[in-house]
C-alpha atoms as a PDB file:
ATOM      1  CA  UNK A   1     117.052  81.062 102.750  1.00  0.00           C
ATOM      2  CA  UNK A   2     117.355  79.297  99.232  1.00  0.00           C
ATOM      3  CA  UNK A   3     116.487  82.526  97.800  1.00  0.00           C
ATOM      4  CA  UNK A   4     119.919  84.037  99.296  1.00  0.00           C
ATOM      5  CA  UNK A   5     123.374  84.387  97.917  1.00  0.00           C
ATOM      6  CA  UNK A   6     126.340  86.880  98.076  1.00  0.00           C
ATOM      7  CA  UNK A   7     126.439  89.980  96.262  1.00  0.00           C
ATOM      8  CA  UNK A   8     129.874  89.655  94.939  1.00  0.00           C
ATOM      9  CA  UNK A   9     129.525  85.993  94.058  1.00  0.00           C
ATOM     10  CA  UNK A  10     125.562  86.511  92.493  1.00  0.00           C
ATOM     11  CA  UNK A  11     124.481  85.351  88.480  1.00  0.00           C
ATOM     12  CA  UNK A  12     121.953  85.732  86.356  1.00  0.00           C
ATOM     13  CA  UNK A  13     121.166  82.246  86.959  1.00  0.00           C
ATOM     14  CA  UNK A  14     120.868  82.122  90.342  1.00  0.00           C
ATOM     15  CA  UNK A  15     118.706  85.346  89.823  1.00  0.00           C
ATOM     16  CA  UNK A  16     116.249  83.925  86.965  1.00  0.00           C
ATOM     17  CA  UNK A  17     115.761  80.758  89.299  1.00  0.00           C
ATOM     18  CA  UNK A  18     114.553  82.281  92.151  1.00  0.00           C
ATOM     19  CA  UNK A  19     112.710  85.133  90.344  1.00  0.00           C
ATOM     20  CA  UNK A  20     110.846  81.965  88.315  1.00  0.00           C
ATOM     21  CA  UNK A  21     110.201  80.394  91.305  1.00  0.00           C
ATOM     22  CA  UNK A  22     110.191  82.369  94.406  1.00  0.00           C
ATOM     23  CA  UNK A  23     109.410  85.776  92.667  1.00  0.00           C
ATOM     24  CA  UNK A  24     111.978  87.438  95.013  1.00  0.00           C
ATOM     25  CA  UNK A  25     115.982  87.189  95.961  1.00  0.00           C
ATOM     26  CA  UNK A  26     118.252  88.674  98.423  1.00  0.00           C
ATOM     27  CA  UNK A  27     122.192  89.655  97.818  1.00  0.00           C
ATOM     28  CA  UNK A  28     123.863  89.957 100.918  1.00  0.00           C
ATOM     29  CA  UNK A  29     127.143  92.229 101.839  1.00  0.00           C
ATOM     30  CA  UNK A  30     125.714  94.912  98.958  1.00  0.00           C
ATOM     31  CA  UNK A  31     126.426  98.371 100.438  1.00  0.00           C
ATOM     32  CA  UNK A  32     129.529  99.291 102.849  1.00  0.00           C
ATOM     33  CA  UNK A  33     129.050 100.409 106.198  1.00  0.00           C
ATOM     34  CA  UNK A  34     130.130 103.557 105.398  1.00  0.00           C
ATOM     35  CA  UNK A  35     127.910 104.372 102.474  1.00  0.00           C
ATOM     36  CA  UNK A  36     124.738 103.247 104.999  1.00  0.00           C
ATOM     37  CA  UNK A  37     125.827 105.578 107.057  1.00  0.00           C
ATOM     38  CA  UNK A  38     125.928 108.223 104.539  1.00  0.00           C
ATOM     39  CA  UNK A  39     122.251 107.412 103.941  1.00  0.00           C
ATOM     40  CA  UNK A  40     121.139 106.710 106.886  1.00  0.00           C
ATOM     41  CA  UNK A  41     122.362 110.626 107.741  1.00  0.00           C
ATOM     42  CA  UNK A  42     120.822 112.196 104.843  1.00  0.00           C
ATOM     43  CA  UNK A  43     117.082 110.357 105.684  1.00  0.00           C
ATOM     44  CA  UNK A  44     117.354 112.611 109.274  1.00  0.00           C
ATOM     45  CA  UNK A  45     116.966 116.039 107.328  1.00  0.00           C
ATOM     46  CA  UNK A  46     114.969 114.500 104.459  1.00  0.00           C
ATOM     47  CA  UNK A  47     112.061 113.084 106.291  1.00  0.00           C
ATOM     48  CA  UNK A  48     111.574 116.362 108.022  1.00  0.00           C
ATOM     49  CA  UNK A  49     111.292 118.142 105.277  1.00  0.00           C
ATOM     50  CA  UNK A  50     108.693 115.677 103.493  1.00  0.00           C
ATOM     51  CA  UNK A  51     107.080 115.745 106.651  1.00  0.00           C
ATOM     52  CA  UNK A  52     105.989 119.102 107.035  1.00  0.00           C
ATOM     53  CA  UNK A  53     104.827 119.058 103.545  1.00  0.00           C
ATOM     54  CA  UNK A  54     102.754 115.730 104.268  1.00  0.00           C
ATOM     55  CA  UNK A  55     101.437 117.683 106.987  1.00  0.00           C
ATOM     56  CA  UNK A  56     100.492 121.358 105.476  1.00  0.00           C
ATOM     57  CA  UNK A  57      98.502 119.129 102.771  1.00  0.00           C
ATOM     58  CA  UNK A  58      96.590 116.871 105.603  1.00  0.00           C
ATOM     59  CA  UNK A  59      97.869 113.851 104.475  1.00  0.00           C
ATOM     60  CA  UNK A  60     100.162 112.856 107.433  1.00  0.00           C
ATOM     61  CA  UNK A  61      97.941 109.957 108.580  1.00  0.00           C
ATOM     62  CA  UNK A  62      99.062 106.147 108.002  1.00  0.00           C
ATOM     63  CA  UNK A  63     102.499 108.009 106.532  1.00  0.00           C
ATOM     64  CA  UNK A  64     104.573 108.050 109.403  1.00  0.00           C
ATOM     65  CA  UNK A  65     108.204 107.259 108.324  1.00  0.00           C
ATOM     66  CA  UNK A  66     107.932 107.203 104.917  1.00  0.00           C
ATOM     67  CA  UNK A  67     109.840 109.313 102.865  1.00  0.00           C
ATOM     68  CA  UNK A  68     109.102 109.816  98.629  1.00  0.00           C
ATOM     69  CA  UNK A  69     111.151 111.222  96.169  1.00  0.00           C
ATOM     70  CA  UNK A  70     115.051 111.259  97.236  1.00  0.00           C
ATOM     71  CA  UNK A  71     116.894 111.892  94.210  1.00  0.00           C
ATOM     72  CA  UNK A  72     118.381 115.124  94.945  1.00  0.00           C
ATOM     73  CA  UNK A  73     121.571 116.896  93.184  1.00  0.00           C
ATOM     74  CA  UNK A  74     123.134 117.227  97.140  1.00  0.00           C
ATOM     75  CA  UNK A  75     122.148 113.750  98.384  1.00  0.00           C
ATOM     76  CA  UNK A  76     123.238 109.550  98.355  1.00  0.00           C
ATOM     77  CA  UNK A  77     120.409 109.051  96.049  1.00  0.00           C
ATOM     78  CA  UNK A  78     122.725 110.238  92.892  1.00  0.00           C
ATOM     79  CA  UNK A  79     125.700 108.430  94.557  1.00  0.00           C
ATOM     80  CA  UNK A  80     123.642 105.251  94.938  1.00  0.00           C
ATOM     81  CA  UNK A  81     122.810 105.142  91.088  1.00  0.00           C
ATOM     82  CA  UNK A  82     125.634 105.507  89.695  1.00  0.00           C
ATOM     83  CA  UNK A  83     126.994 102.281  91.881  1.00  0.00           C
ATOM     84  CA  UNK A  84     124.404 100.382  89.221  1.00  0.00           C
ATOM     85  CA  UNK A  85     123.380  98.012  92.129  1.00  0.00           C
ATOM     86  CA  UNK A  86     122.161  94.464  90.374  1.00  0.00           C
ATOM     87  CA  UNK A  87     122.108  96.780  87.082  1.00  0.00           C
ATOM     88  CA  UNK A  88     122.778  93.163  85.098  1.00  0.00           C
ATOM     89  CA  UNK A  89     119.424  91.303  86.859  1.00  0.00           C
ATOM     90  CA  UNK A  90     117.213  94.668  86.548  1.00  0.00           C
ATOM     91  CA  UNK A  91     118.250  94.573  82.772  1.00  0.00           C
ATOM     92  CA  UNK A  92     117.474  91.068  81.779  1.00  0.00           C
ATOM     93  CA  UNK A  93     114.036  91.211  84.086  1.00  0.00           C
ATOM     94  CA  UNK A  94     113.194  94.018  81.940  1.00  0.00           C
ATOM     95  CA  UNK A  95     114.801  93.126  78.632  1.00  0.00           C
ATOM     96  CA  UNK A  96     116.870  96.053  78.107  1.00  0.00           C
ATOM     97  CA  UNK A  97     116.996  99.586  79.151  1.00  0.00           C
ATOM     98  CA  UNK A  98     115.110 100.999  81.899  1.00  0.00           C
ATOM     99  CA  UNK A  99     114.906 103.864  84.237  1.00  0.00           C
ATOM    100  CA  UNK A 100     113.656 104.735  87.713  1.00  0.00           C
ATOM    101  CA  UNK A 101     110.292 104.610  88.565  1.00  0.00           C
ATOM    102  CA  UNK A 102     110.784 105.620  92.309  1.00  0.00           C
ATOM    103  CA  UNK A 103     113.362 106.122  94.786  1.00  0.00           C
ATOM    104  CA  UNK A 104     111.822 106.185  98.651  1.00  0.00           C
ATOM    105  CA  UNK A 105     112.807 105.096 101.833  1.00  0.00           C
ATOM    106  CA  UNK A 106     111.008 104.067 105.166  1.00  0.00           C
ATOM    107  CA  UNK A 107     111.962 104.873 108.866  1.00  0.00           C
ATOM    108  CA  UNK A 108     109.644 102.469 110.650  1.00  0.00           C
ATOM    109  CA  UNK A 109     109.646 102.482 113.902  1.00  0.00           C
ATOM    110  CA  UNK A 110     107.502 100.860 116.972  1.00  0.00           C
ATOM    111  CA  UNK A 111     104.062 101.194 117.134  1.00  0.00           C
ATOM    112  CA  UNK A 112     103.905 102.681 114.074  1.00  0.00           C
ATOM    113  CA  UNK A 113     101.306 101.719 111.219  1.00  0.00           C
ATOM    114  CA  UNK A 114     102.392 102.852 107.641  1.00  0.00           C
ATOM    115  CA  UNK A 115     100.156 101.559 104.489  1.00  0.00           C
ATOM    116  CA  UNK A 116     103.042  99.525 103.724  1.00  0.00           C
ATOM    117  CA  UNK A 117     101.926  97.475 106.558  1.00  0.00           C
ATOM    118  CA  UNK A 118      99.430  96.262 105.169  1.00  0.00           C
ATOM    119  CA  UNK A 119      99.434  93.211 102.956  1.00  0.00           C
ATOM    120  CA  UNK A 120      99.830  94.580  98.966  1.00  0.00           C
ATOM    121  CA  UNK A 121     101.113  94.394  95.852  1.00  0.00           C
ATOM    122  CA  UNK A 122     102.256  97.266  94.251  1.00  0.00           C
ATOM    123  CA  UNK A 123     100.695  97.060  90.773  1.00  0.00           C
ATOM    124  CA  UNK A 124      96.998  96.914  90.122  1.00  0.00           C
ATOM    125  CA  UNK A 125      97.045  95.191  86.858  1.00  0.00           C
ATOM    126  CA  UNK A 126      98.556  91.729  86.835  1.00  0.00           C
ATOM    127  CA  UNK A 127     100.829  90.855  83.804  1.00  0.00           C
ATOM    128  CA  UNK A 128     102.382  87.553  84.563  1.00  0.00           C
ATOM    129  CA  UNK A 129     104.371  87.447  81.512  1.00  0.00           C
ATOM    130  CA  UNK A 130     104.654  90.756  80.562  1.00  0.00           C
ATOM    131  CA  UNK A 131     107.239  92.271  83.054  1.00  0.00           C
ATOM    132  CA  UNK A 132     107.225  95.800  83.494  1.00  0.00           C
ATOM    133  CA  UNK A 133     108.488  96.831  86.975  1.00  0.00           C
ATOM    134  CA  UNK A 134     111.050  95.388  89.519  1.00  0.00           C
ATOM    135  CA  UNK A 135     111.362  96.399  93.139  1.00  0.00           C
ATOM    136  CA  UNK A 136     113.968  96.511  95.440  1.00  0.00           C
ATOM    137  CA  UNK A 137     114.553  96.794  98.886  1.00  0.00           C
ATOM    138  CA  UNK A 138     118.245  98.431 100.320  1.00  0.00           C
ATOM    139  CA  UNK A 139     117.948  97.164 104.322  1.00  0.00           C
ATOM    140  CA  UNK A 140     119.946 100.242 106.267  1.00  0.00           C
ATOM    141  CA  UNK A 141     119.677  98.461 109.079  1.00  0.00           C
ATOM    142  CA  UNK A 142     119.281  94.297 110.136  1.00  0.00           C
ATOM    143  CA  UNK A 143     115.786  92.955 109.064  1.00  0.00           C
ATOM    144  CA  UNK A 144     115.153  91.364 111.953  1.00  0.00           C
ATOM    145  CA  UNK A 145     112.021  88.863 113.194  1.00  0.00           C
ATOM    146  CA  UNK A 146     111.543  91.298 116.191  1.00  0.00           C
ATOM    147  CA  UNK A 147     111.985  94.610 114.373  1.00  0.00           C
ATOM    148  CA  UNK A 148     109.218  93.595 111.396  1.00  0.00           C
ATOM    149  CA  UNK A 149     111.038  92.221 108.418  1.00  0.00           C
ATOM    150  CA  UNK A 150     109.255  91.994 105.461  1.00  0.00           C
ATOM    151  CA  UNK A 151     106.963  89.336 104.704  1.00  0.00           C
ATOM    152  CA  UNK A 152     106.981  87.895 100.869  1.00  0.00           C
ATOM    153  CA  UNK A 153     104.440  85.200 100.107  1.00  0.00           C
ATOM    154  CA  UNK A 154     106.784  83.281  97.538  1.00  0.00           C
ATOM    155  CA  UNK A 155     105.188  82.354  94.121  1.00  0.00           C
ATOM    156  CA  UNK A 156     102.099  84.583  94.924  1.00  0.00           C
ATOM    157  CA  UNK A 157     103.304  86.377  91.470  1.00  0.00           C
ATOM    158  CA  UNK A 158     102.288  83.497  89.585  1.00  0.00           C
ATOM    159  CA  UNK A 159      98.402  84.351  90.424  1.00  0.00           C
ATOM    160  CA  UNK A 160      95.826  86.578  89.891  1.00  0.00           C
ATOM    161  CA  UNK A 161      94.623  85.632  93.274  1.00  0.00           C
ATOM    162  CA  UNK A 162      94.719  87.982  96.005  1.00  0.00           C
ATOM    163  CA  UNK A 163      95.453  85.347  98.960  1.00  0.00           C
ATOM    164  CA  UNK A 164      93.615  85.606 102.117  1.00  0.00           C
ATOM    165  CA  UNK A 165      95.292  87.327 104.469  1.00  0.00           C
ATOM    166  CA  UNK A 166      95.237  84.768 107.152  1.00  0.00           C
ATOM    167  CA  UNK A 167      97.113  82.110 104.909  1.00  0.00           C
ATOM    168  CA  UNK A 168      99.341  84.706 103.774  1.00  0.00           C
ATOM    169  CA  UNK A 169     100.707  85.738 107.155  1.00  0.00           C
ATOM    170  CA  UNK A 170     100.532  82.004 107.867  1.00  0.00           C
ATOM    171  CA  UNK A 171     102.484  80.917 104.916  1.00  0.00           C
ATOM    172  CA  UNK A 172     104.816  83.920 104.112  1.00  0.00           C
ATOM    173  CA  UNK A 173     108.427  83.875 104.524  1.00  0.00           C
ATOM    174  CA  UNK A 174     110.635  86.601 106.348  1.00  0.00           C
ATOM    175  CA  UNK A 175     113.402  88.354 105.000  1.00  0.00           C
ATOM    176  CA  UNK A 176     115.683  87.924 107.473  1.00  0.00           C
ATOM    177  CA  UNK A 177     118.871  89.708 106.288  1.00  0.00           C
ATOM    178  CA  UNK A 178     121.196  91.867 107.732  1.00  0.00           C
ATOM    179  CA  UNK A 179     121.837  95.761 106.722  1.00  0.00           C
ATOM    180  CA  UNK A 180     123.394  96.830 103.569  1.00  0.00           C
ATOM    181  CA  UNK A 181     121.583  93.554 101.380  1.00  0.00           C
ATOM    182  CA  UNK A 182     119.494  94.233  98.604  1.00  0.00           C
ATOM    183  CA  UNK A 183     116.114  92.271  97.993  1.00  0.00           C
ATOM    184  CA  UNK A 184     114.879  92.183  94.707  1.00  0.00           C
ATOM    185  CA  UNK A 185     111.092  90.889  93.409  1.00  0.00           C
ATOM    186  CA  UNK A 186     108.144  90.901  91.010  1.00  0.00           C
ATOM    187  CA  UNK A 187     106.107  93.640  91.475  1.00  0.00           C
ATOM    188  CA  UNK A 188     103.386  91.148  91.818  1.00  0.00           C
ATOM    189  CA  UNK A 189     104.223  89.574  94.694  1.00  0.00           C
ATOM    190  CA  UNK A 190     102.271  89.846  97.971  1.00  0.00           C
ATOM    191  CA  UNK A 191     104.203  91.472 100.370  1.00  0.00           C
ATOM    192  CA  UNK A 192     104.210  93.280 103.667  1.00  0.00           C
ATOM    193  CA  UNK A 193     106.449  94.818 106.481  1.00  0.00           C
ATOM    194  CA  UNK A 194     106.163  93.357 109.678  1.00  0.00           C
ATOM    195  CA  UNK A 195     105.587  95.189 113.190  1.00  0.00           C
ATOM    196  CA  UNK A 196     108.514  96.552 114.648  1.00  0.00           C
ATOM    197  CA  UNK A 197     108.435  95.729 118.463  1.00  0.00           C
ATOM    198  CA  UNK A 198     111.729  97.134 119.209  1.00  0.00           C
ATOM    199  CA  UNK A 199     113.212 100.690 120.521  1.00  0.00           C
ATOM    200  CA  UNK A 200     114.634 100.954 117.013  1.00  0.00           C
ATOM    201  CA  UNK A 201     114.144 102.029 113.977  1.00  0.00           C
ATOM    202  CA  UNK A 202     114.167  99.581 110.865  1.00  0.00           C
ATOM    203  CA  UNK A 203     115.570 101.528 107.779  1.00  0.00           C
ATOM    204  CA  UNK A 204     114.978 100.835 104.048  1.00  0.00           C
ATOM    205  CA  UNK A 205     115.365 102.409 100.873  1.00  0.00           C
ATOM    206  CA  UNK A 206     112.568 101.261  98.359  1.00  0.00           C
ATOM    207  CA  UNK A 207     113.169 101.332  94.875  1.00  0.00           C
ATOM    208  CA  UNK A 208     111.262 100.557  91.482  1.00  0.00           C
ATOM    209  CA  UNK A 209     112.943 100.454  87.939  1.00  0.00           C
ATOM    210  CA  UNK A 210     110.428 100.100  84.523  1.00  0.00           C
ATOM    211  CA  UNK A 211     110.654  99.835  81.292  1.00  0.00           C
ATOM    212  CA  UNK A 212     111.252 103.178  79.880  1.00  0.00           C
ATOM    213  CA  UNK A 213     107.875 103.908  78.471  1.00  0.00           C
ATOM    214  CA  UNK A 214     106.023 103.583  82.017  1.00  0.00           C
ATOM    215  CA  UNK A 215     105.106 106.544  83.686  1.00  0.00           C
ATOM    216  CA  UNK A 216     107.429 107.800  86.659  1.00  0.00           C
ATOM    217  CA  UNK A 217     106.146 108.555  90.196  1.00  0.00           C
ATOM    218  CA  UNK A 218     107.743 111.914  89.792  1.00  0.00           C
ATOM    219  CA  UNK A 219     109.276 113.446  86.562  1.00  0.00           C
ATOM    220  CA  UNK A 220     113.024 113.403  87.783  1.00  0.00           C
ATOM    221  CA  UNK A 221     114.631 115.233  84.952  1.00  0.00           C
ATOM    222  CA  UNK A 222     112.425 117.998  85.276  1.00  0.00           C
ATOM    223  CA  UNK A 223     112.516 117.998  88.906  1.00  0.00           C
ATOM    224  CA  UNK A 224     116.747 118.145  88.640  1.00  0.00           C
ATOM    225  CA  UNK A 225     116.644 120.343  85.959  1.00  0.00           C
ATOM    226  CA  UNK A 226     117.158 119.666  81.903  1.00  0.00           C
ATOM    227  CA  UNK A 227     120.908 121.397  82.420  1.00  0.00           C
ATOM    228  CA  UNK A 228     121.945 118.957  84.895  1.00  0.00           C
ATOM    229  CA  UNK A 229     122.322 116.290  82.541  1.00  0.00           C
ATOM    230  CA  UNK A 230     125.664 117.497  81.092  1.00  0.00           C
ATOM    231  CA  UNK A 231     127.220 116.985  84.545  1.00  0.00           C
ATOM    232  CA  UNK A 232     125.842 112.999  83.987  1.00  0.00           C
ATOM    233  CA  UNK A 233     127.322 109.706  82.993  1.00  0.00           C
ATOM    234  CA  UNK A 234     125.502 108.187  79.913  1.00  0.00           C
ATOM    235  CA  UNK A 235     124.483 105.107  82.503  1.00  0.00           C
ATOM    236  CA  UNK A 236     122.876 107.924  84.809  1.00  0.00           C
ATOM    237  CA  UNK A 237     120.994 109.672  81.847  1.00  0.00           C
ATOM    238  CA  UNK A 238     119.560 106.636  81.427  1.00  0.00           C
ATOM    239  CA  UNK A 239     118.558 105.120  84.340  1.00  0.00           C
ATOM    240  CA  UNK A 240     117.042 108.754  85.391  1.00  0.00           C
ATOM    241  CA  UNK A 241     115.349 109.282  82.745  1.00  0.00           C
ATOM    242  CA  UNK A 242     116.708 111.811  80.640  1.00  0.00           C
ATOM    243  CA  UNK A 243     116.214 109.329  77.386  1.00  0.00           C
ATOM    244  CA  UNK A 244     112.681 108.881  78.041  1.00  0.00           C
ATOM    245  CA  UNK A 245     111.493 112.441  78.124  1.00  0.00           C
ATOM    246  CA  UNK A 246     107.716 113.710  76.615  1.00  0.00           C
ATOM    247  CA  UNK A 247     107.996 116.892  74.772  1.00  0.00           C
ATOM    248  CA  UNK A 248     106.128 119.733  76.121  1.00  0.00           C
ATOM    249  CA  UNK A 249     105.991 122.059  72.776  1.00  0.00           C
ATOM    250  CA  UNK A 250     106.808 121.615  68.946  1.00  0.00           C
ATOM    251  CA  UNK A 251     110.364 123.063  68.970  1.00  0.00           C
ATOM    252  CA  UNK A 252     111.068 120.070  71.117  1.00  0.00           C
ATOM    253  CA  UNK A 253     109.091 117.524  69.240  1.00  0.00           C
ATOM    254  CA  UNK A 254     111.298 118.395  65.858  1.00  0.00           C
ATOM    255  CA  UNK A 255     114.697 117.413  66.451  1.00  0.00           C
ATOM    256  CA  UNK A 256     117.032 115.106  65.043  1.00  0.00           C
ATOM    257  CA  UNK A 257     117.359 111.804  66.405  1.00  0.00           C
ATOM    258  CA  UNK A 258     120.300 112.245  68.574  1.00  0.00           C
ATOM    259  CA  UNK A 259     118.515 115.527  70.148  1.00  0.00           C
ATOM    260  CA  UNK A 260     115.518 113.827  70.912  1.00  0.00           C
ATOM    261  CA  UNK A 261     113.362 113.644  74.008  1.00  0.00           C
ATOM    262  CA  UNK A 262     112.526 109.951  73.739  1.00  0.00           C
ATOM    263  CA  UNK A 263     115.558 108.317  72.038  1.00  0.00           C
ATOM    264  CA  UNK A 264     114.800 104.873  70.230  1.00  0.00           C
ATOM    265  CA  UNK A 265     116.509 102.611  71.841  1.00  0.00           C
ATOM    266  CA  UNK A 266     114.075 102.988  74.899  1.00  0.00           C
ATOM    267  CA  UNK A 267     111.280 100.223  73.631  1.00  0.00           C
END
């Protein structure tokens, strides 16, 4: 793919180019073997537990393998942040700070149907110039033509235009990468995963970063707890969220600037 290059040998020219005109890259050789392992471990006991929930609430249907949510104080998903994967492209996509919007993951295996089979986008309101949220894709295992690798219809950001989904699965490239790459793309571009017609699962980590002002899927800081950010790096405050906090009550609305919910330097 033209759209391809090495992770340790990657620039932010080579990223701007194929952002501008593909609206998605992939950096191979990204994650050790080991750490996949680590996460691929980790996704056993945390999809049974989202599971169950899915399940009590009767919304299991079209979810099968997905898993929402895994930044957890015992998990990869802190170890995997502070490694500040493609930290330099998310920040000059974004023009300066951001933080996580989502971290997720999907087990998809054969025969199964998840929404993110179908084709999408994942933002309903198209900015083309305005860029507020990129995506990425960690590939735990090899994205394979067999096992449903994901389909990106290249320049579709550009438009407005939802395509038709004939030409798109007509026209669409395949990311066709092995495990431990990372894809990055506009969250305009129309995308899908393929059909996995093997006896394996194909494992991914999905992952959105905003500009700090956008709304988070889930309010991390509160969800790890407001003490827990002593134990963080100033890179991890960030990119969690910590610096782009609402105040819930007036005590925490007055403060001085360092003390803050929202600091200024978050846009």
């Amino acid at each position: 793919m033209e759209n391809e290059f090495n992770y340790a040998q990657r620039t932010i020219g080579d990223f701007e180019e194929a952002m501008d005109n593909y609206g998605w890259i992939v950096y191979t050789d990204a994650l050790n073997p080991d750490f996949i392992k680590t996460i691929n471990d980790d996704l056993v006991t945390a999809y049974e537990h989202r599971r169950k929930i899915q399940e009590k609430n009767g919304i299991s249907a079209n979810m099968d393998g997905t898993l929402h949510h895994l930044l957890e104080r015992d998990n990869f998903g802190l170890r995997f942040l502070e490694k500040m994967f493609c930290n330099d492209e998310i920040s000059y996509f974004l023009r300066g700070n951001y933080i996580l919007n989502g971290i997720n993951a999907v087990m998809h295996a054969r025969q199964e149907h998840p929404y993110l089979s179908n084709m999408h986008r994942d933002v309903r309101t198209f900015m083309k110039d305005t860029k507020l949220l990129v995506q990425m894709i960690v590939t735990l295992d090899d994205f394979t033509l067999q096992n449903g690798a994901t389909y990106f219809l290249s320049g579709s950001h550009k438009t407005d235009l939802r395509p038709d989904e004939t030409y798109f699965y007509k026209h669409a490239a395949r990311a066709i990468v092995p495990k431990g790459s990372i894809i990055l793309f506009n969250s305009n571009i129309w995308h899908a995963a393929g059909e996995n017609s093997t006896a394996h699962l194909r494992r991914a980590l999905t992952l959105g970063f905003t500009r700090p002002f956008f709304k988070q899927q889930m309010d991390y800081s509160r969800f790890l707890g407001y003490d827990f950010v002593a134990e963080l790096s100033p890179e991890l405050r960030q990119v969690i969220g910590y610096n782009a906090r609402v105040p819930e009550n007036l005590d925490e609305y007055y403060q001085p600037p360092h003390l803050r919910m929202y600091q200024r330097d978050q846009g």
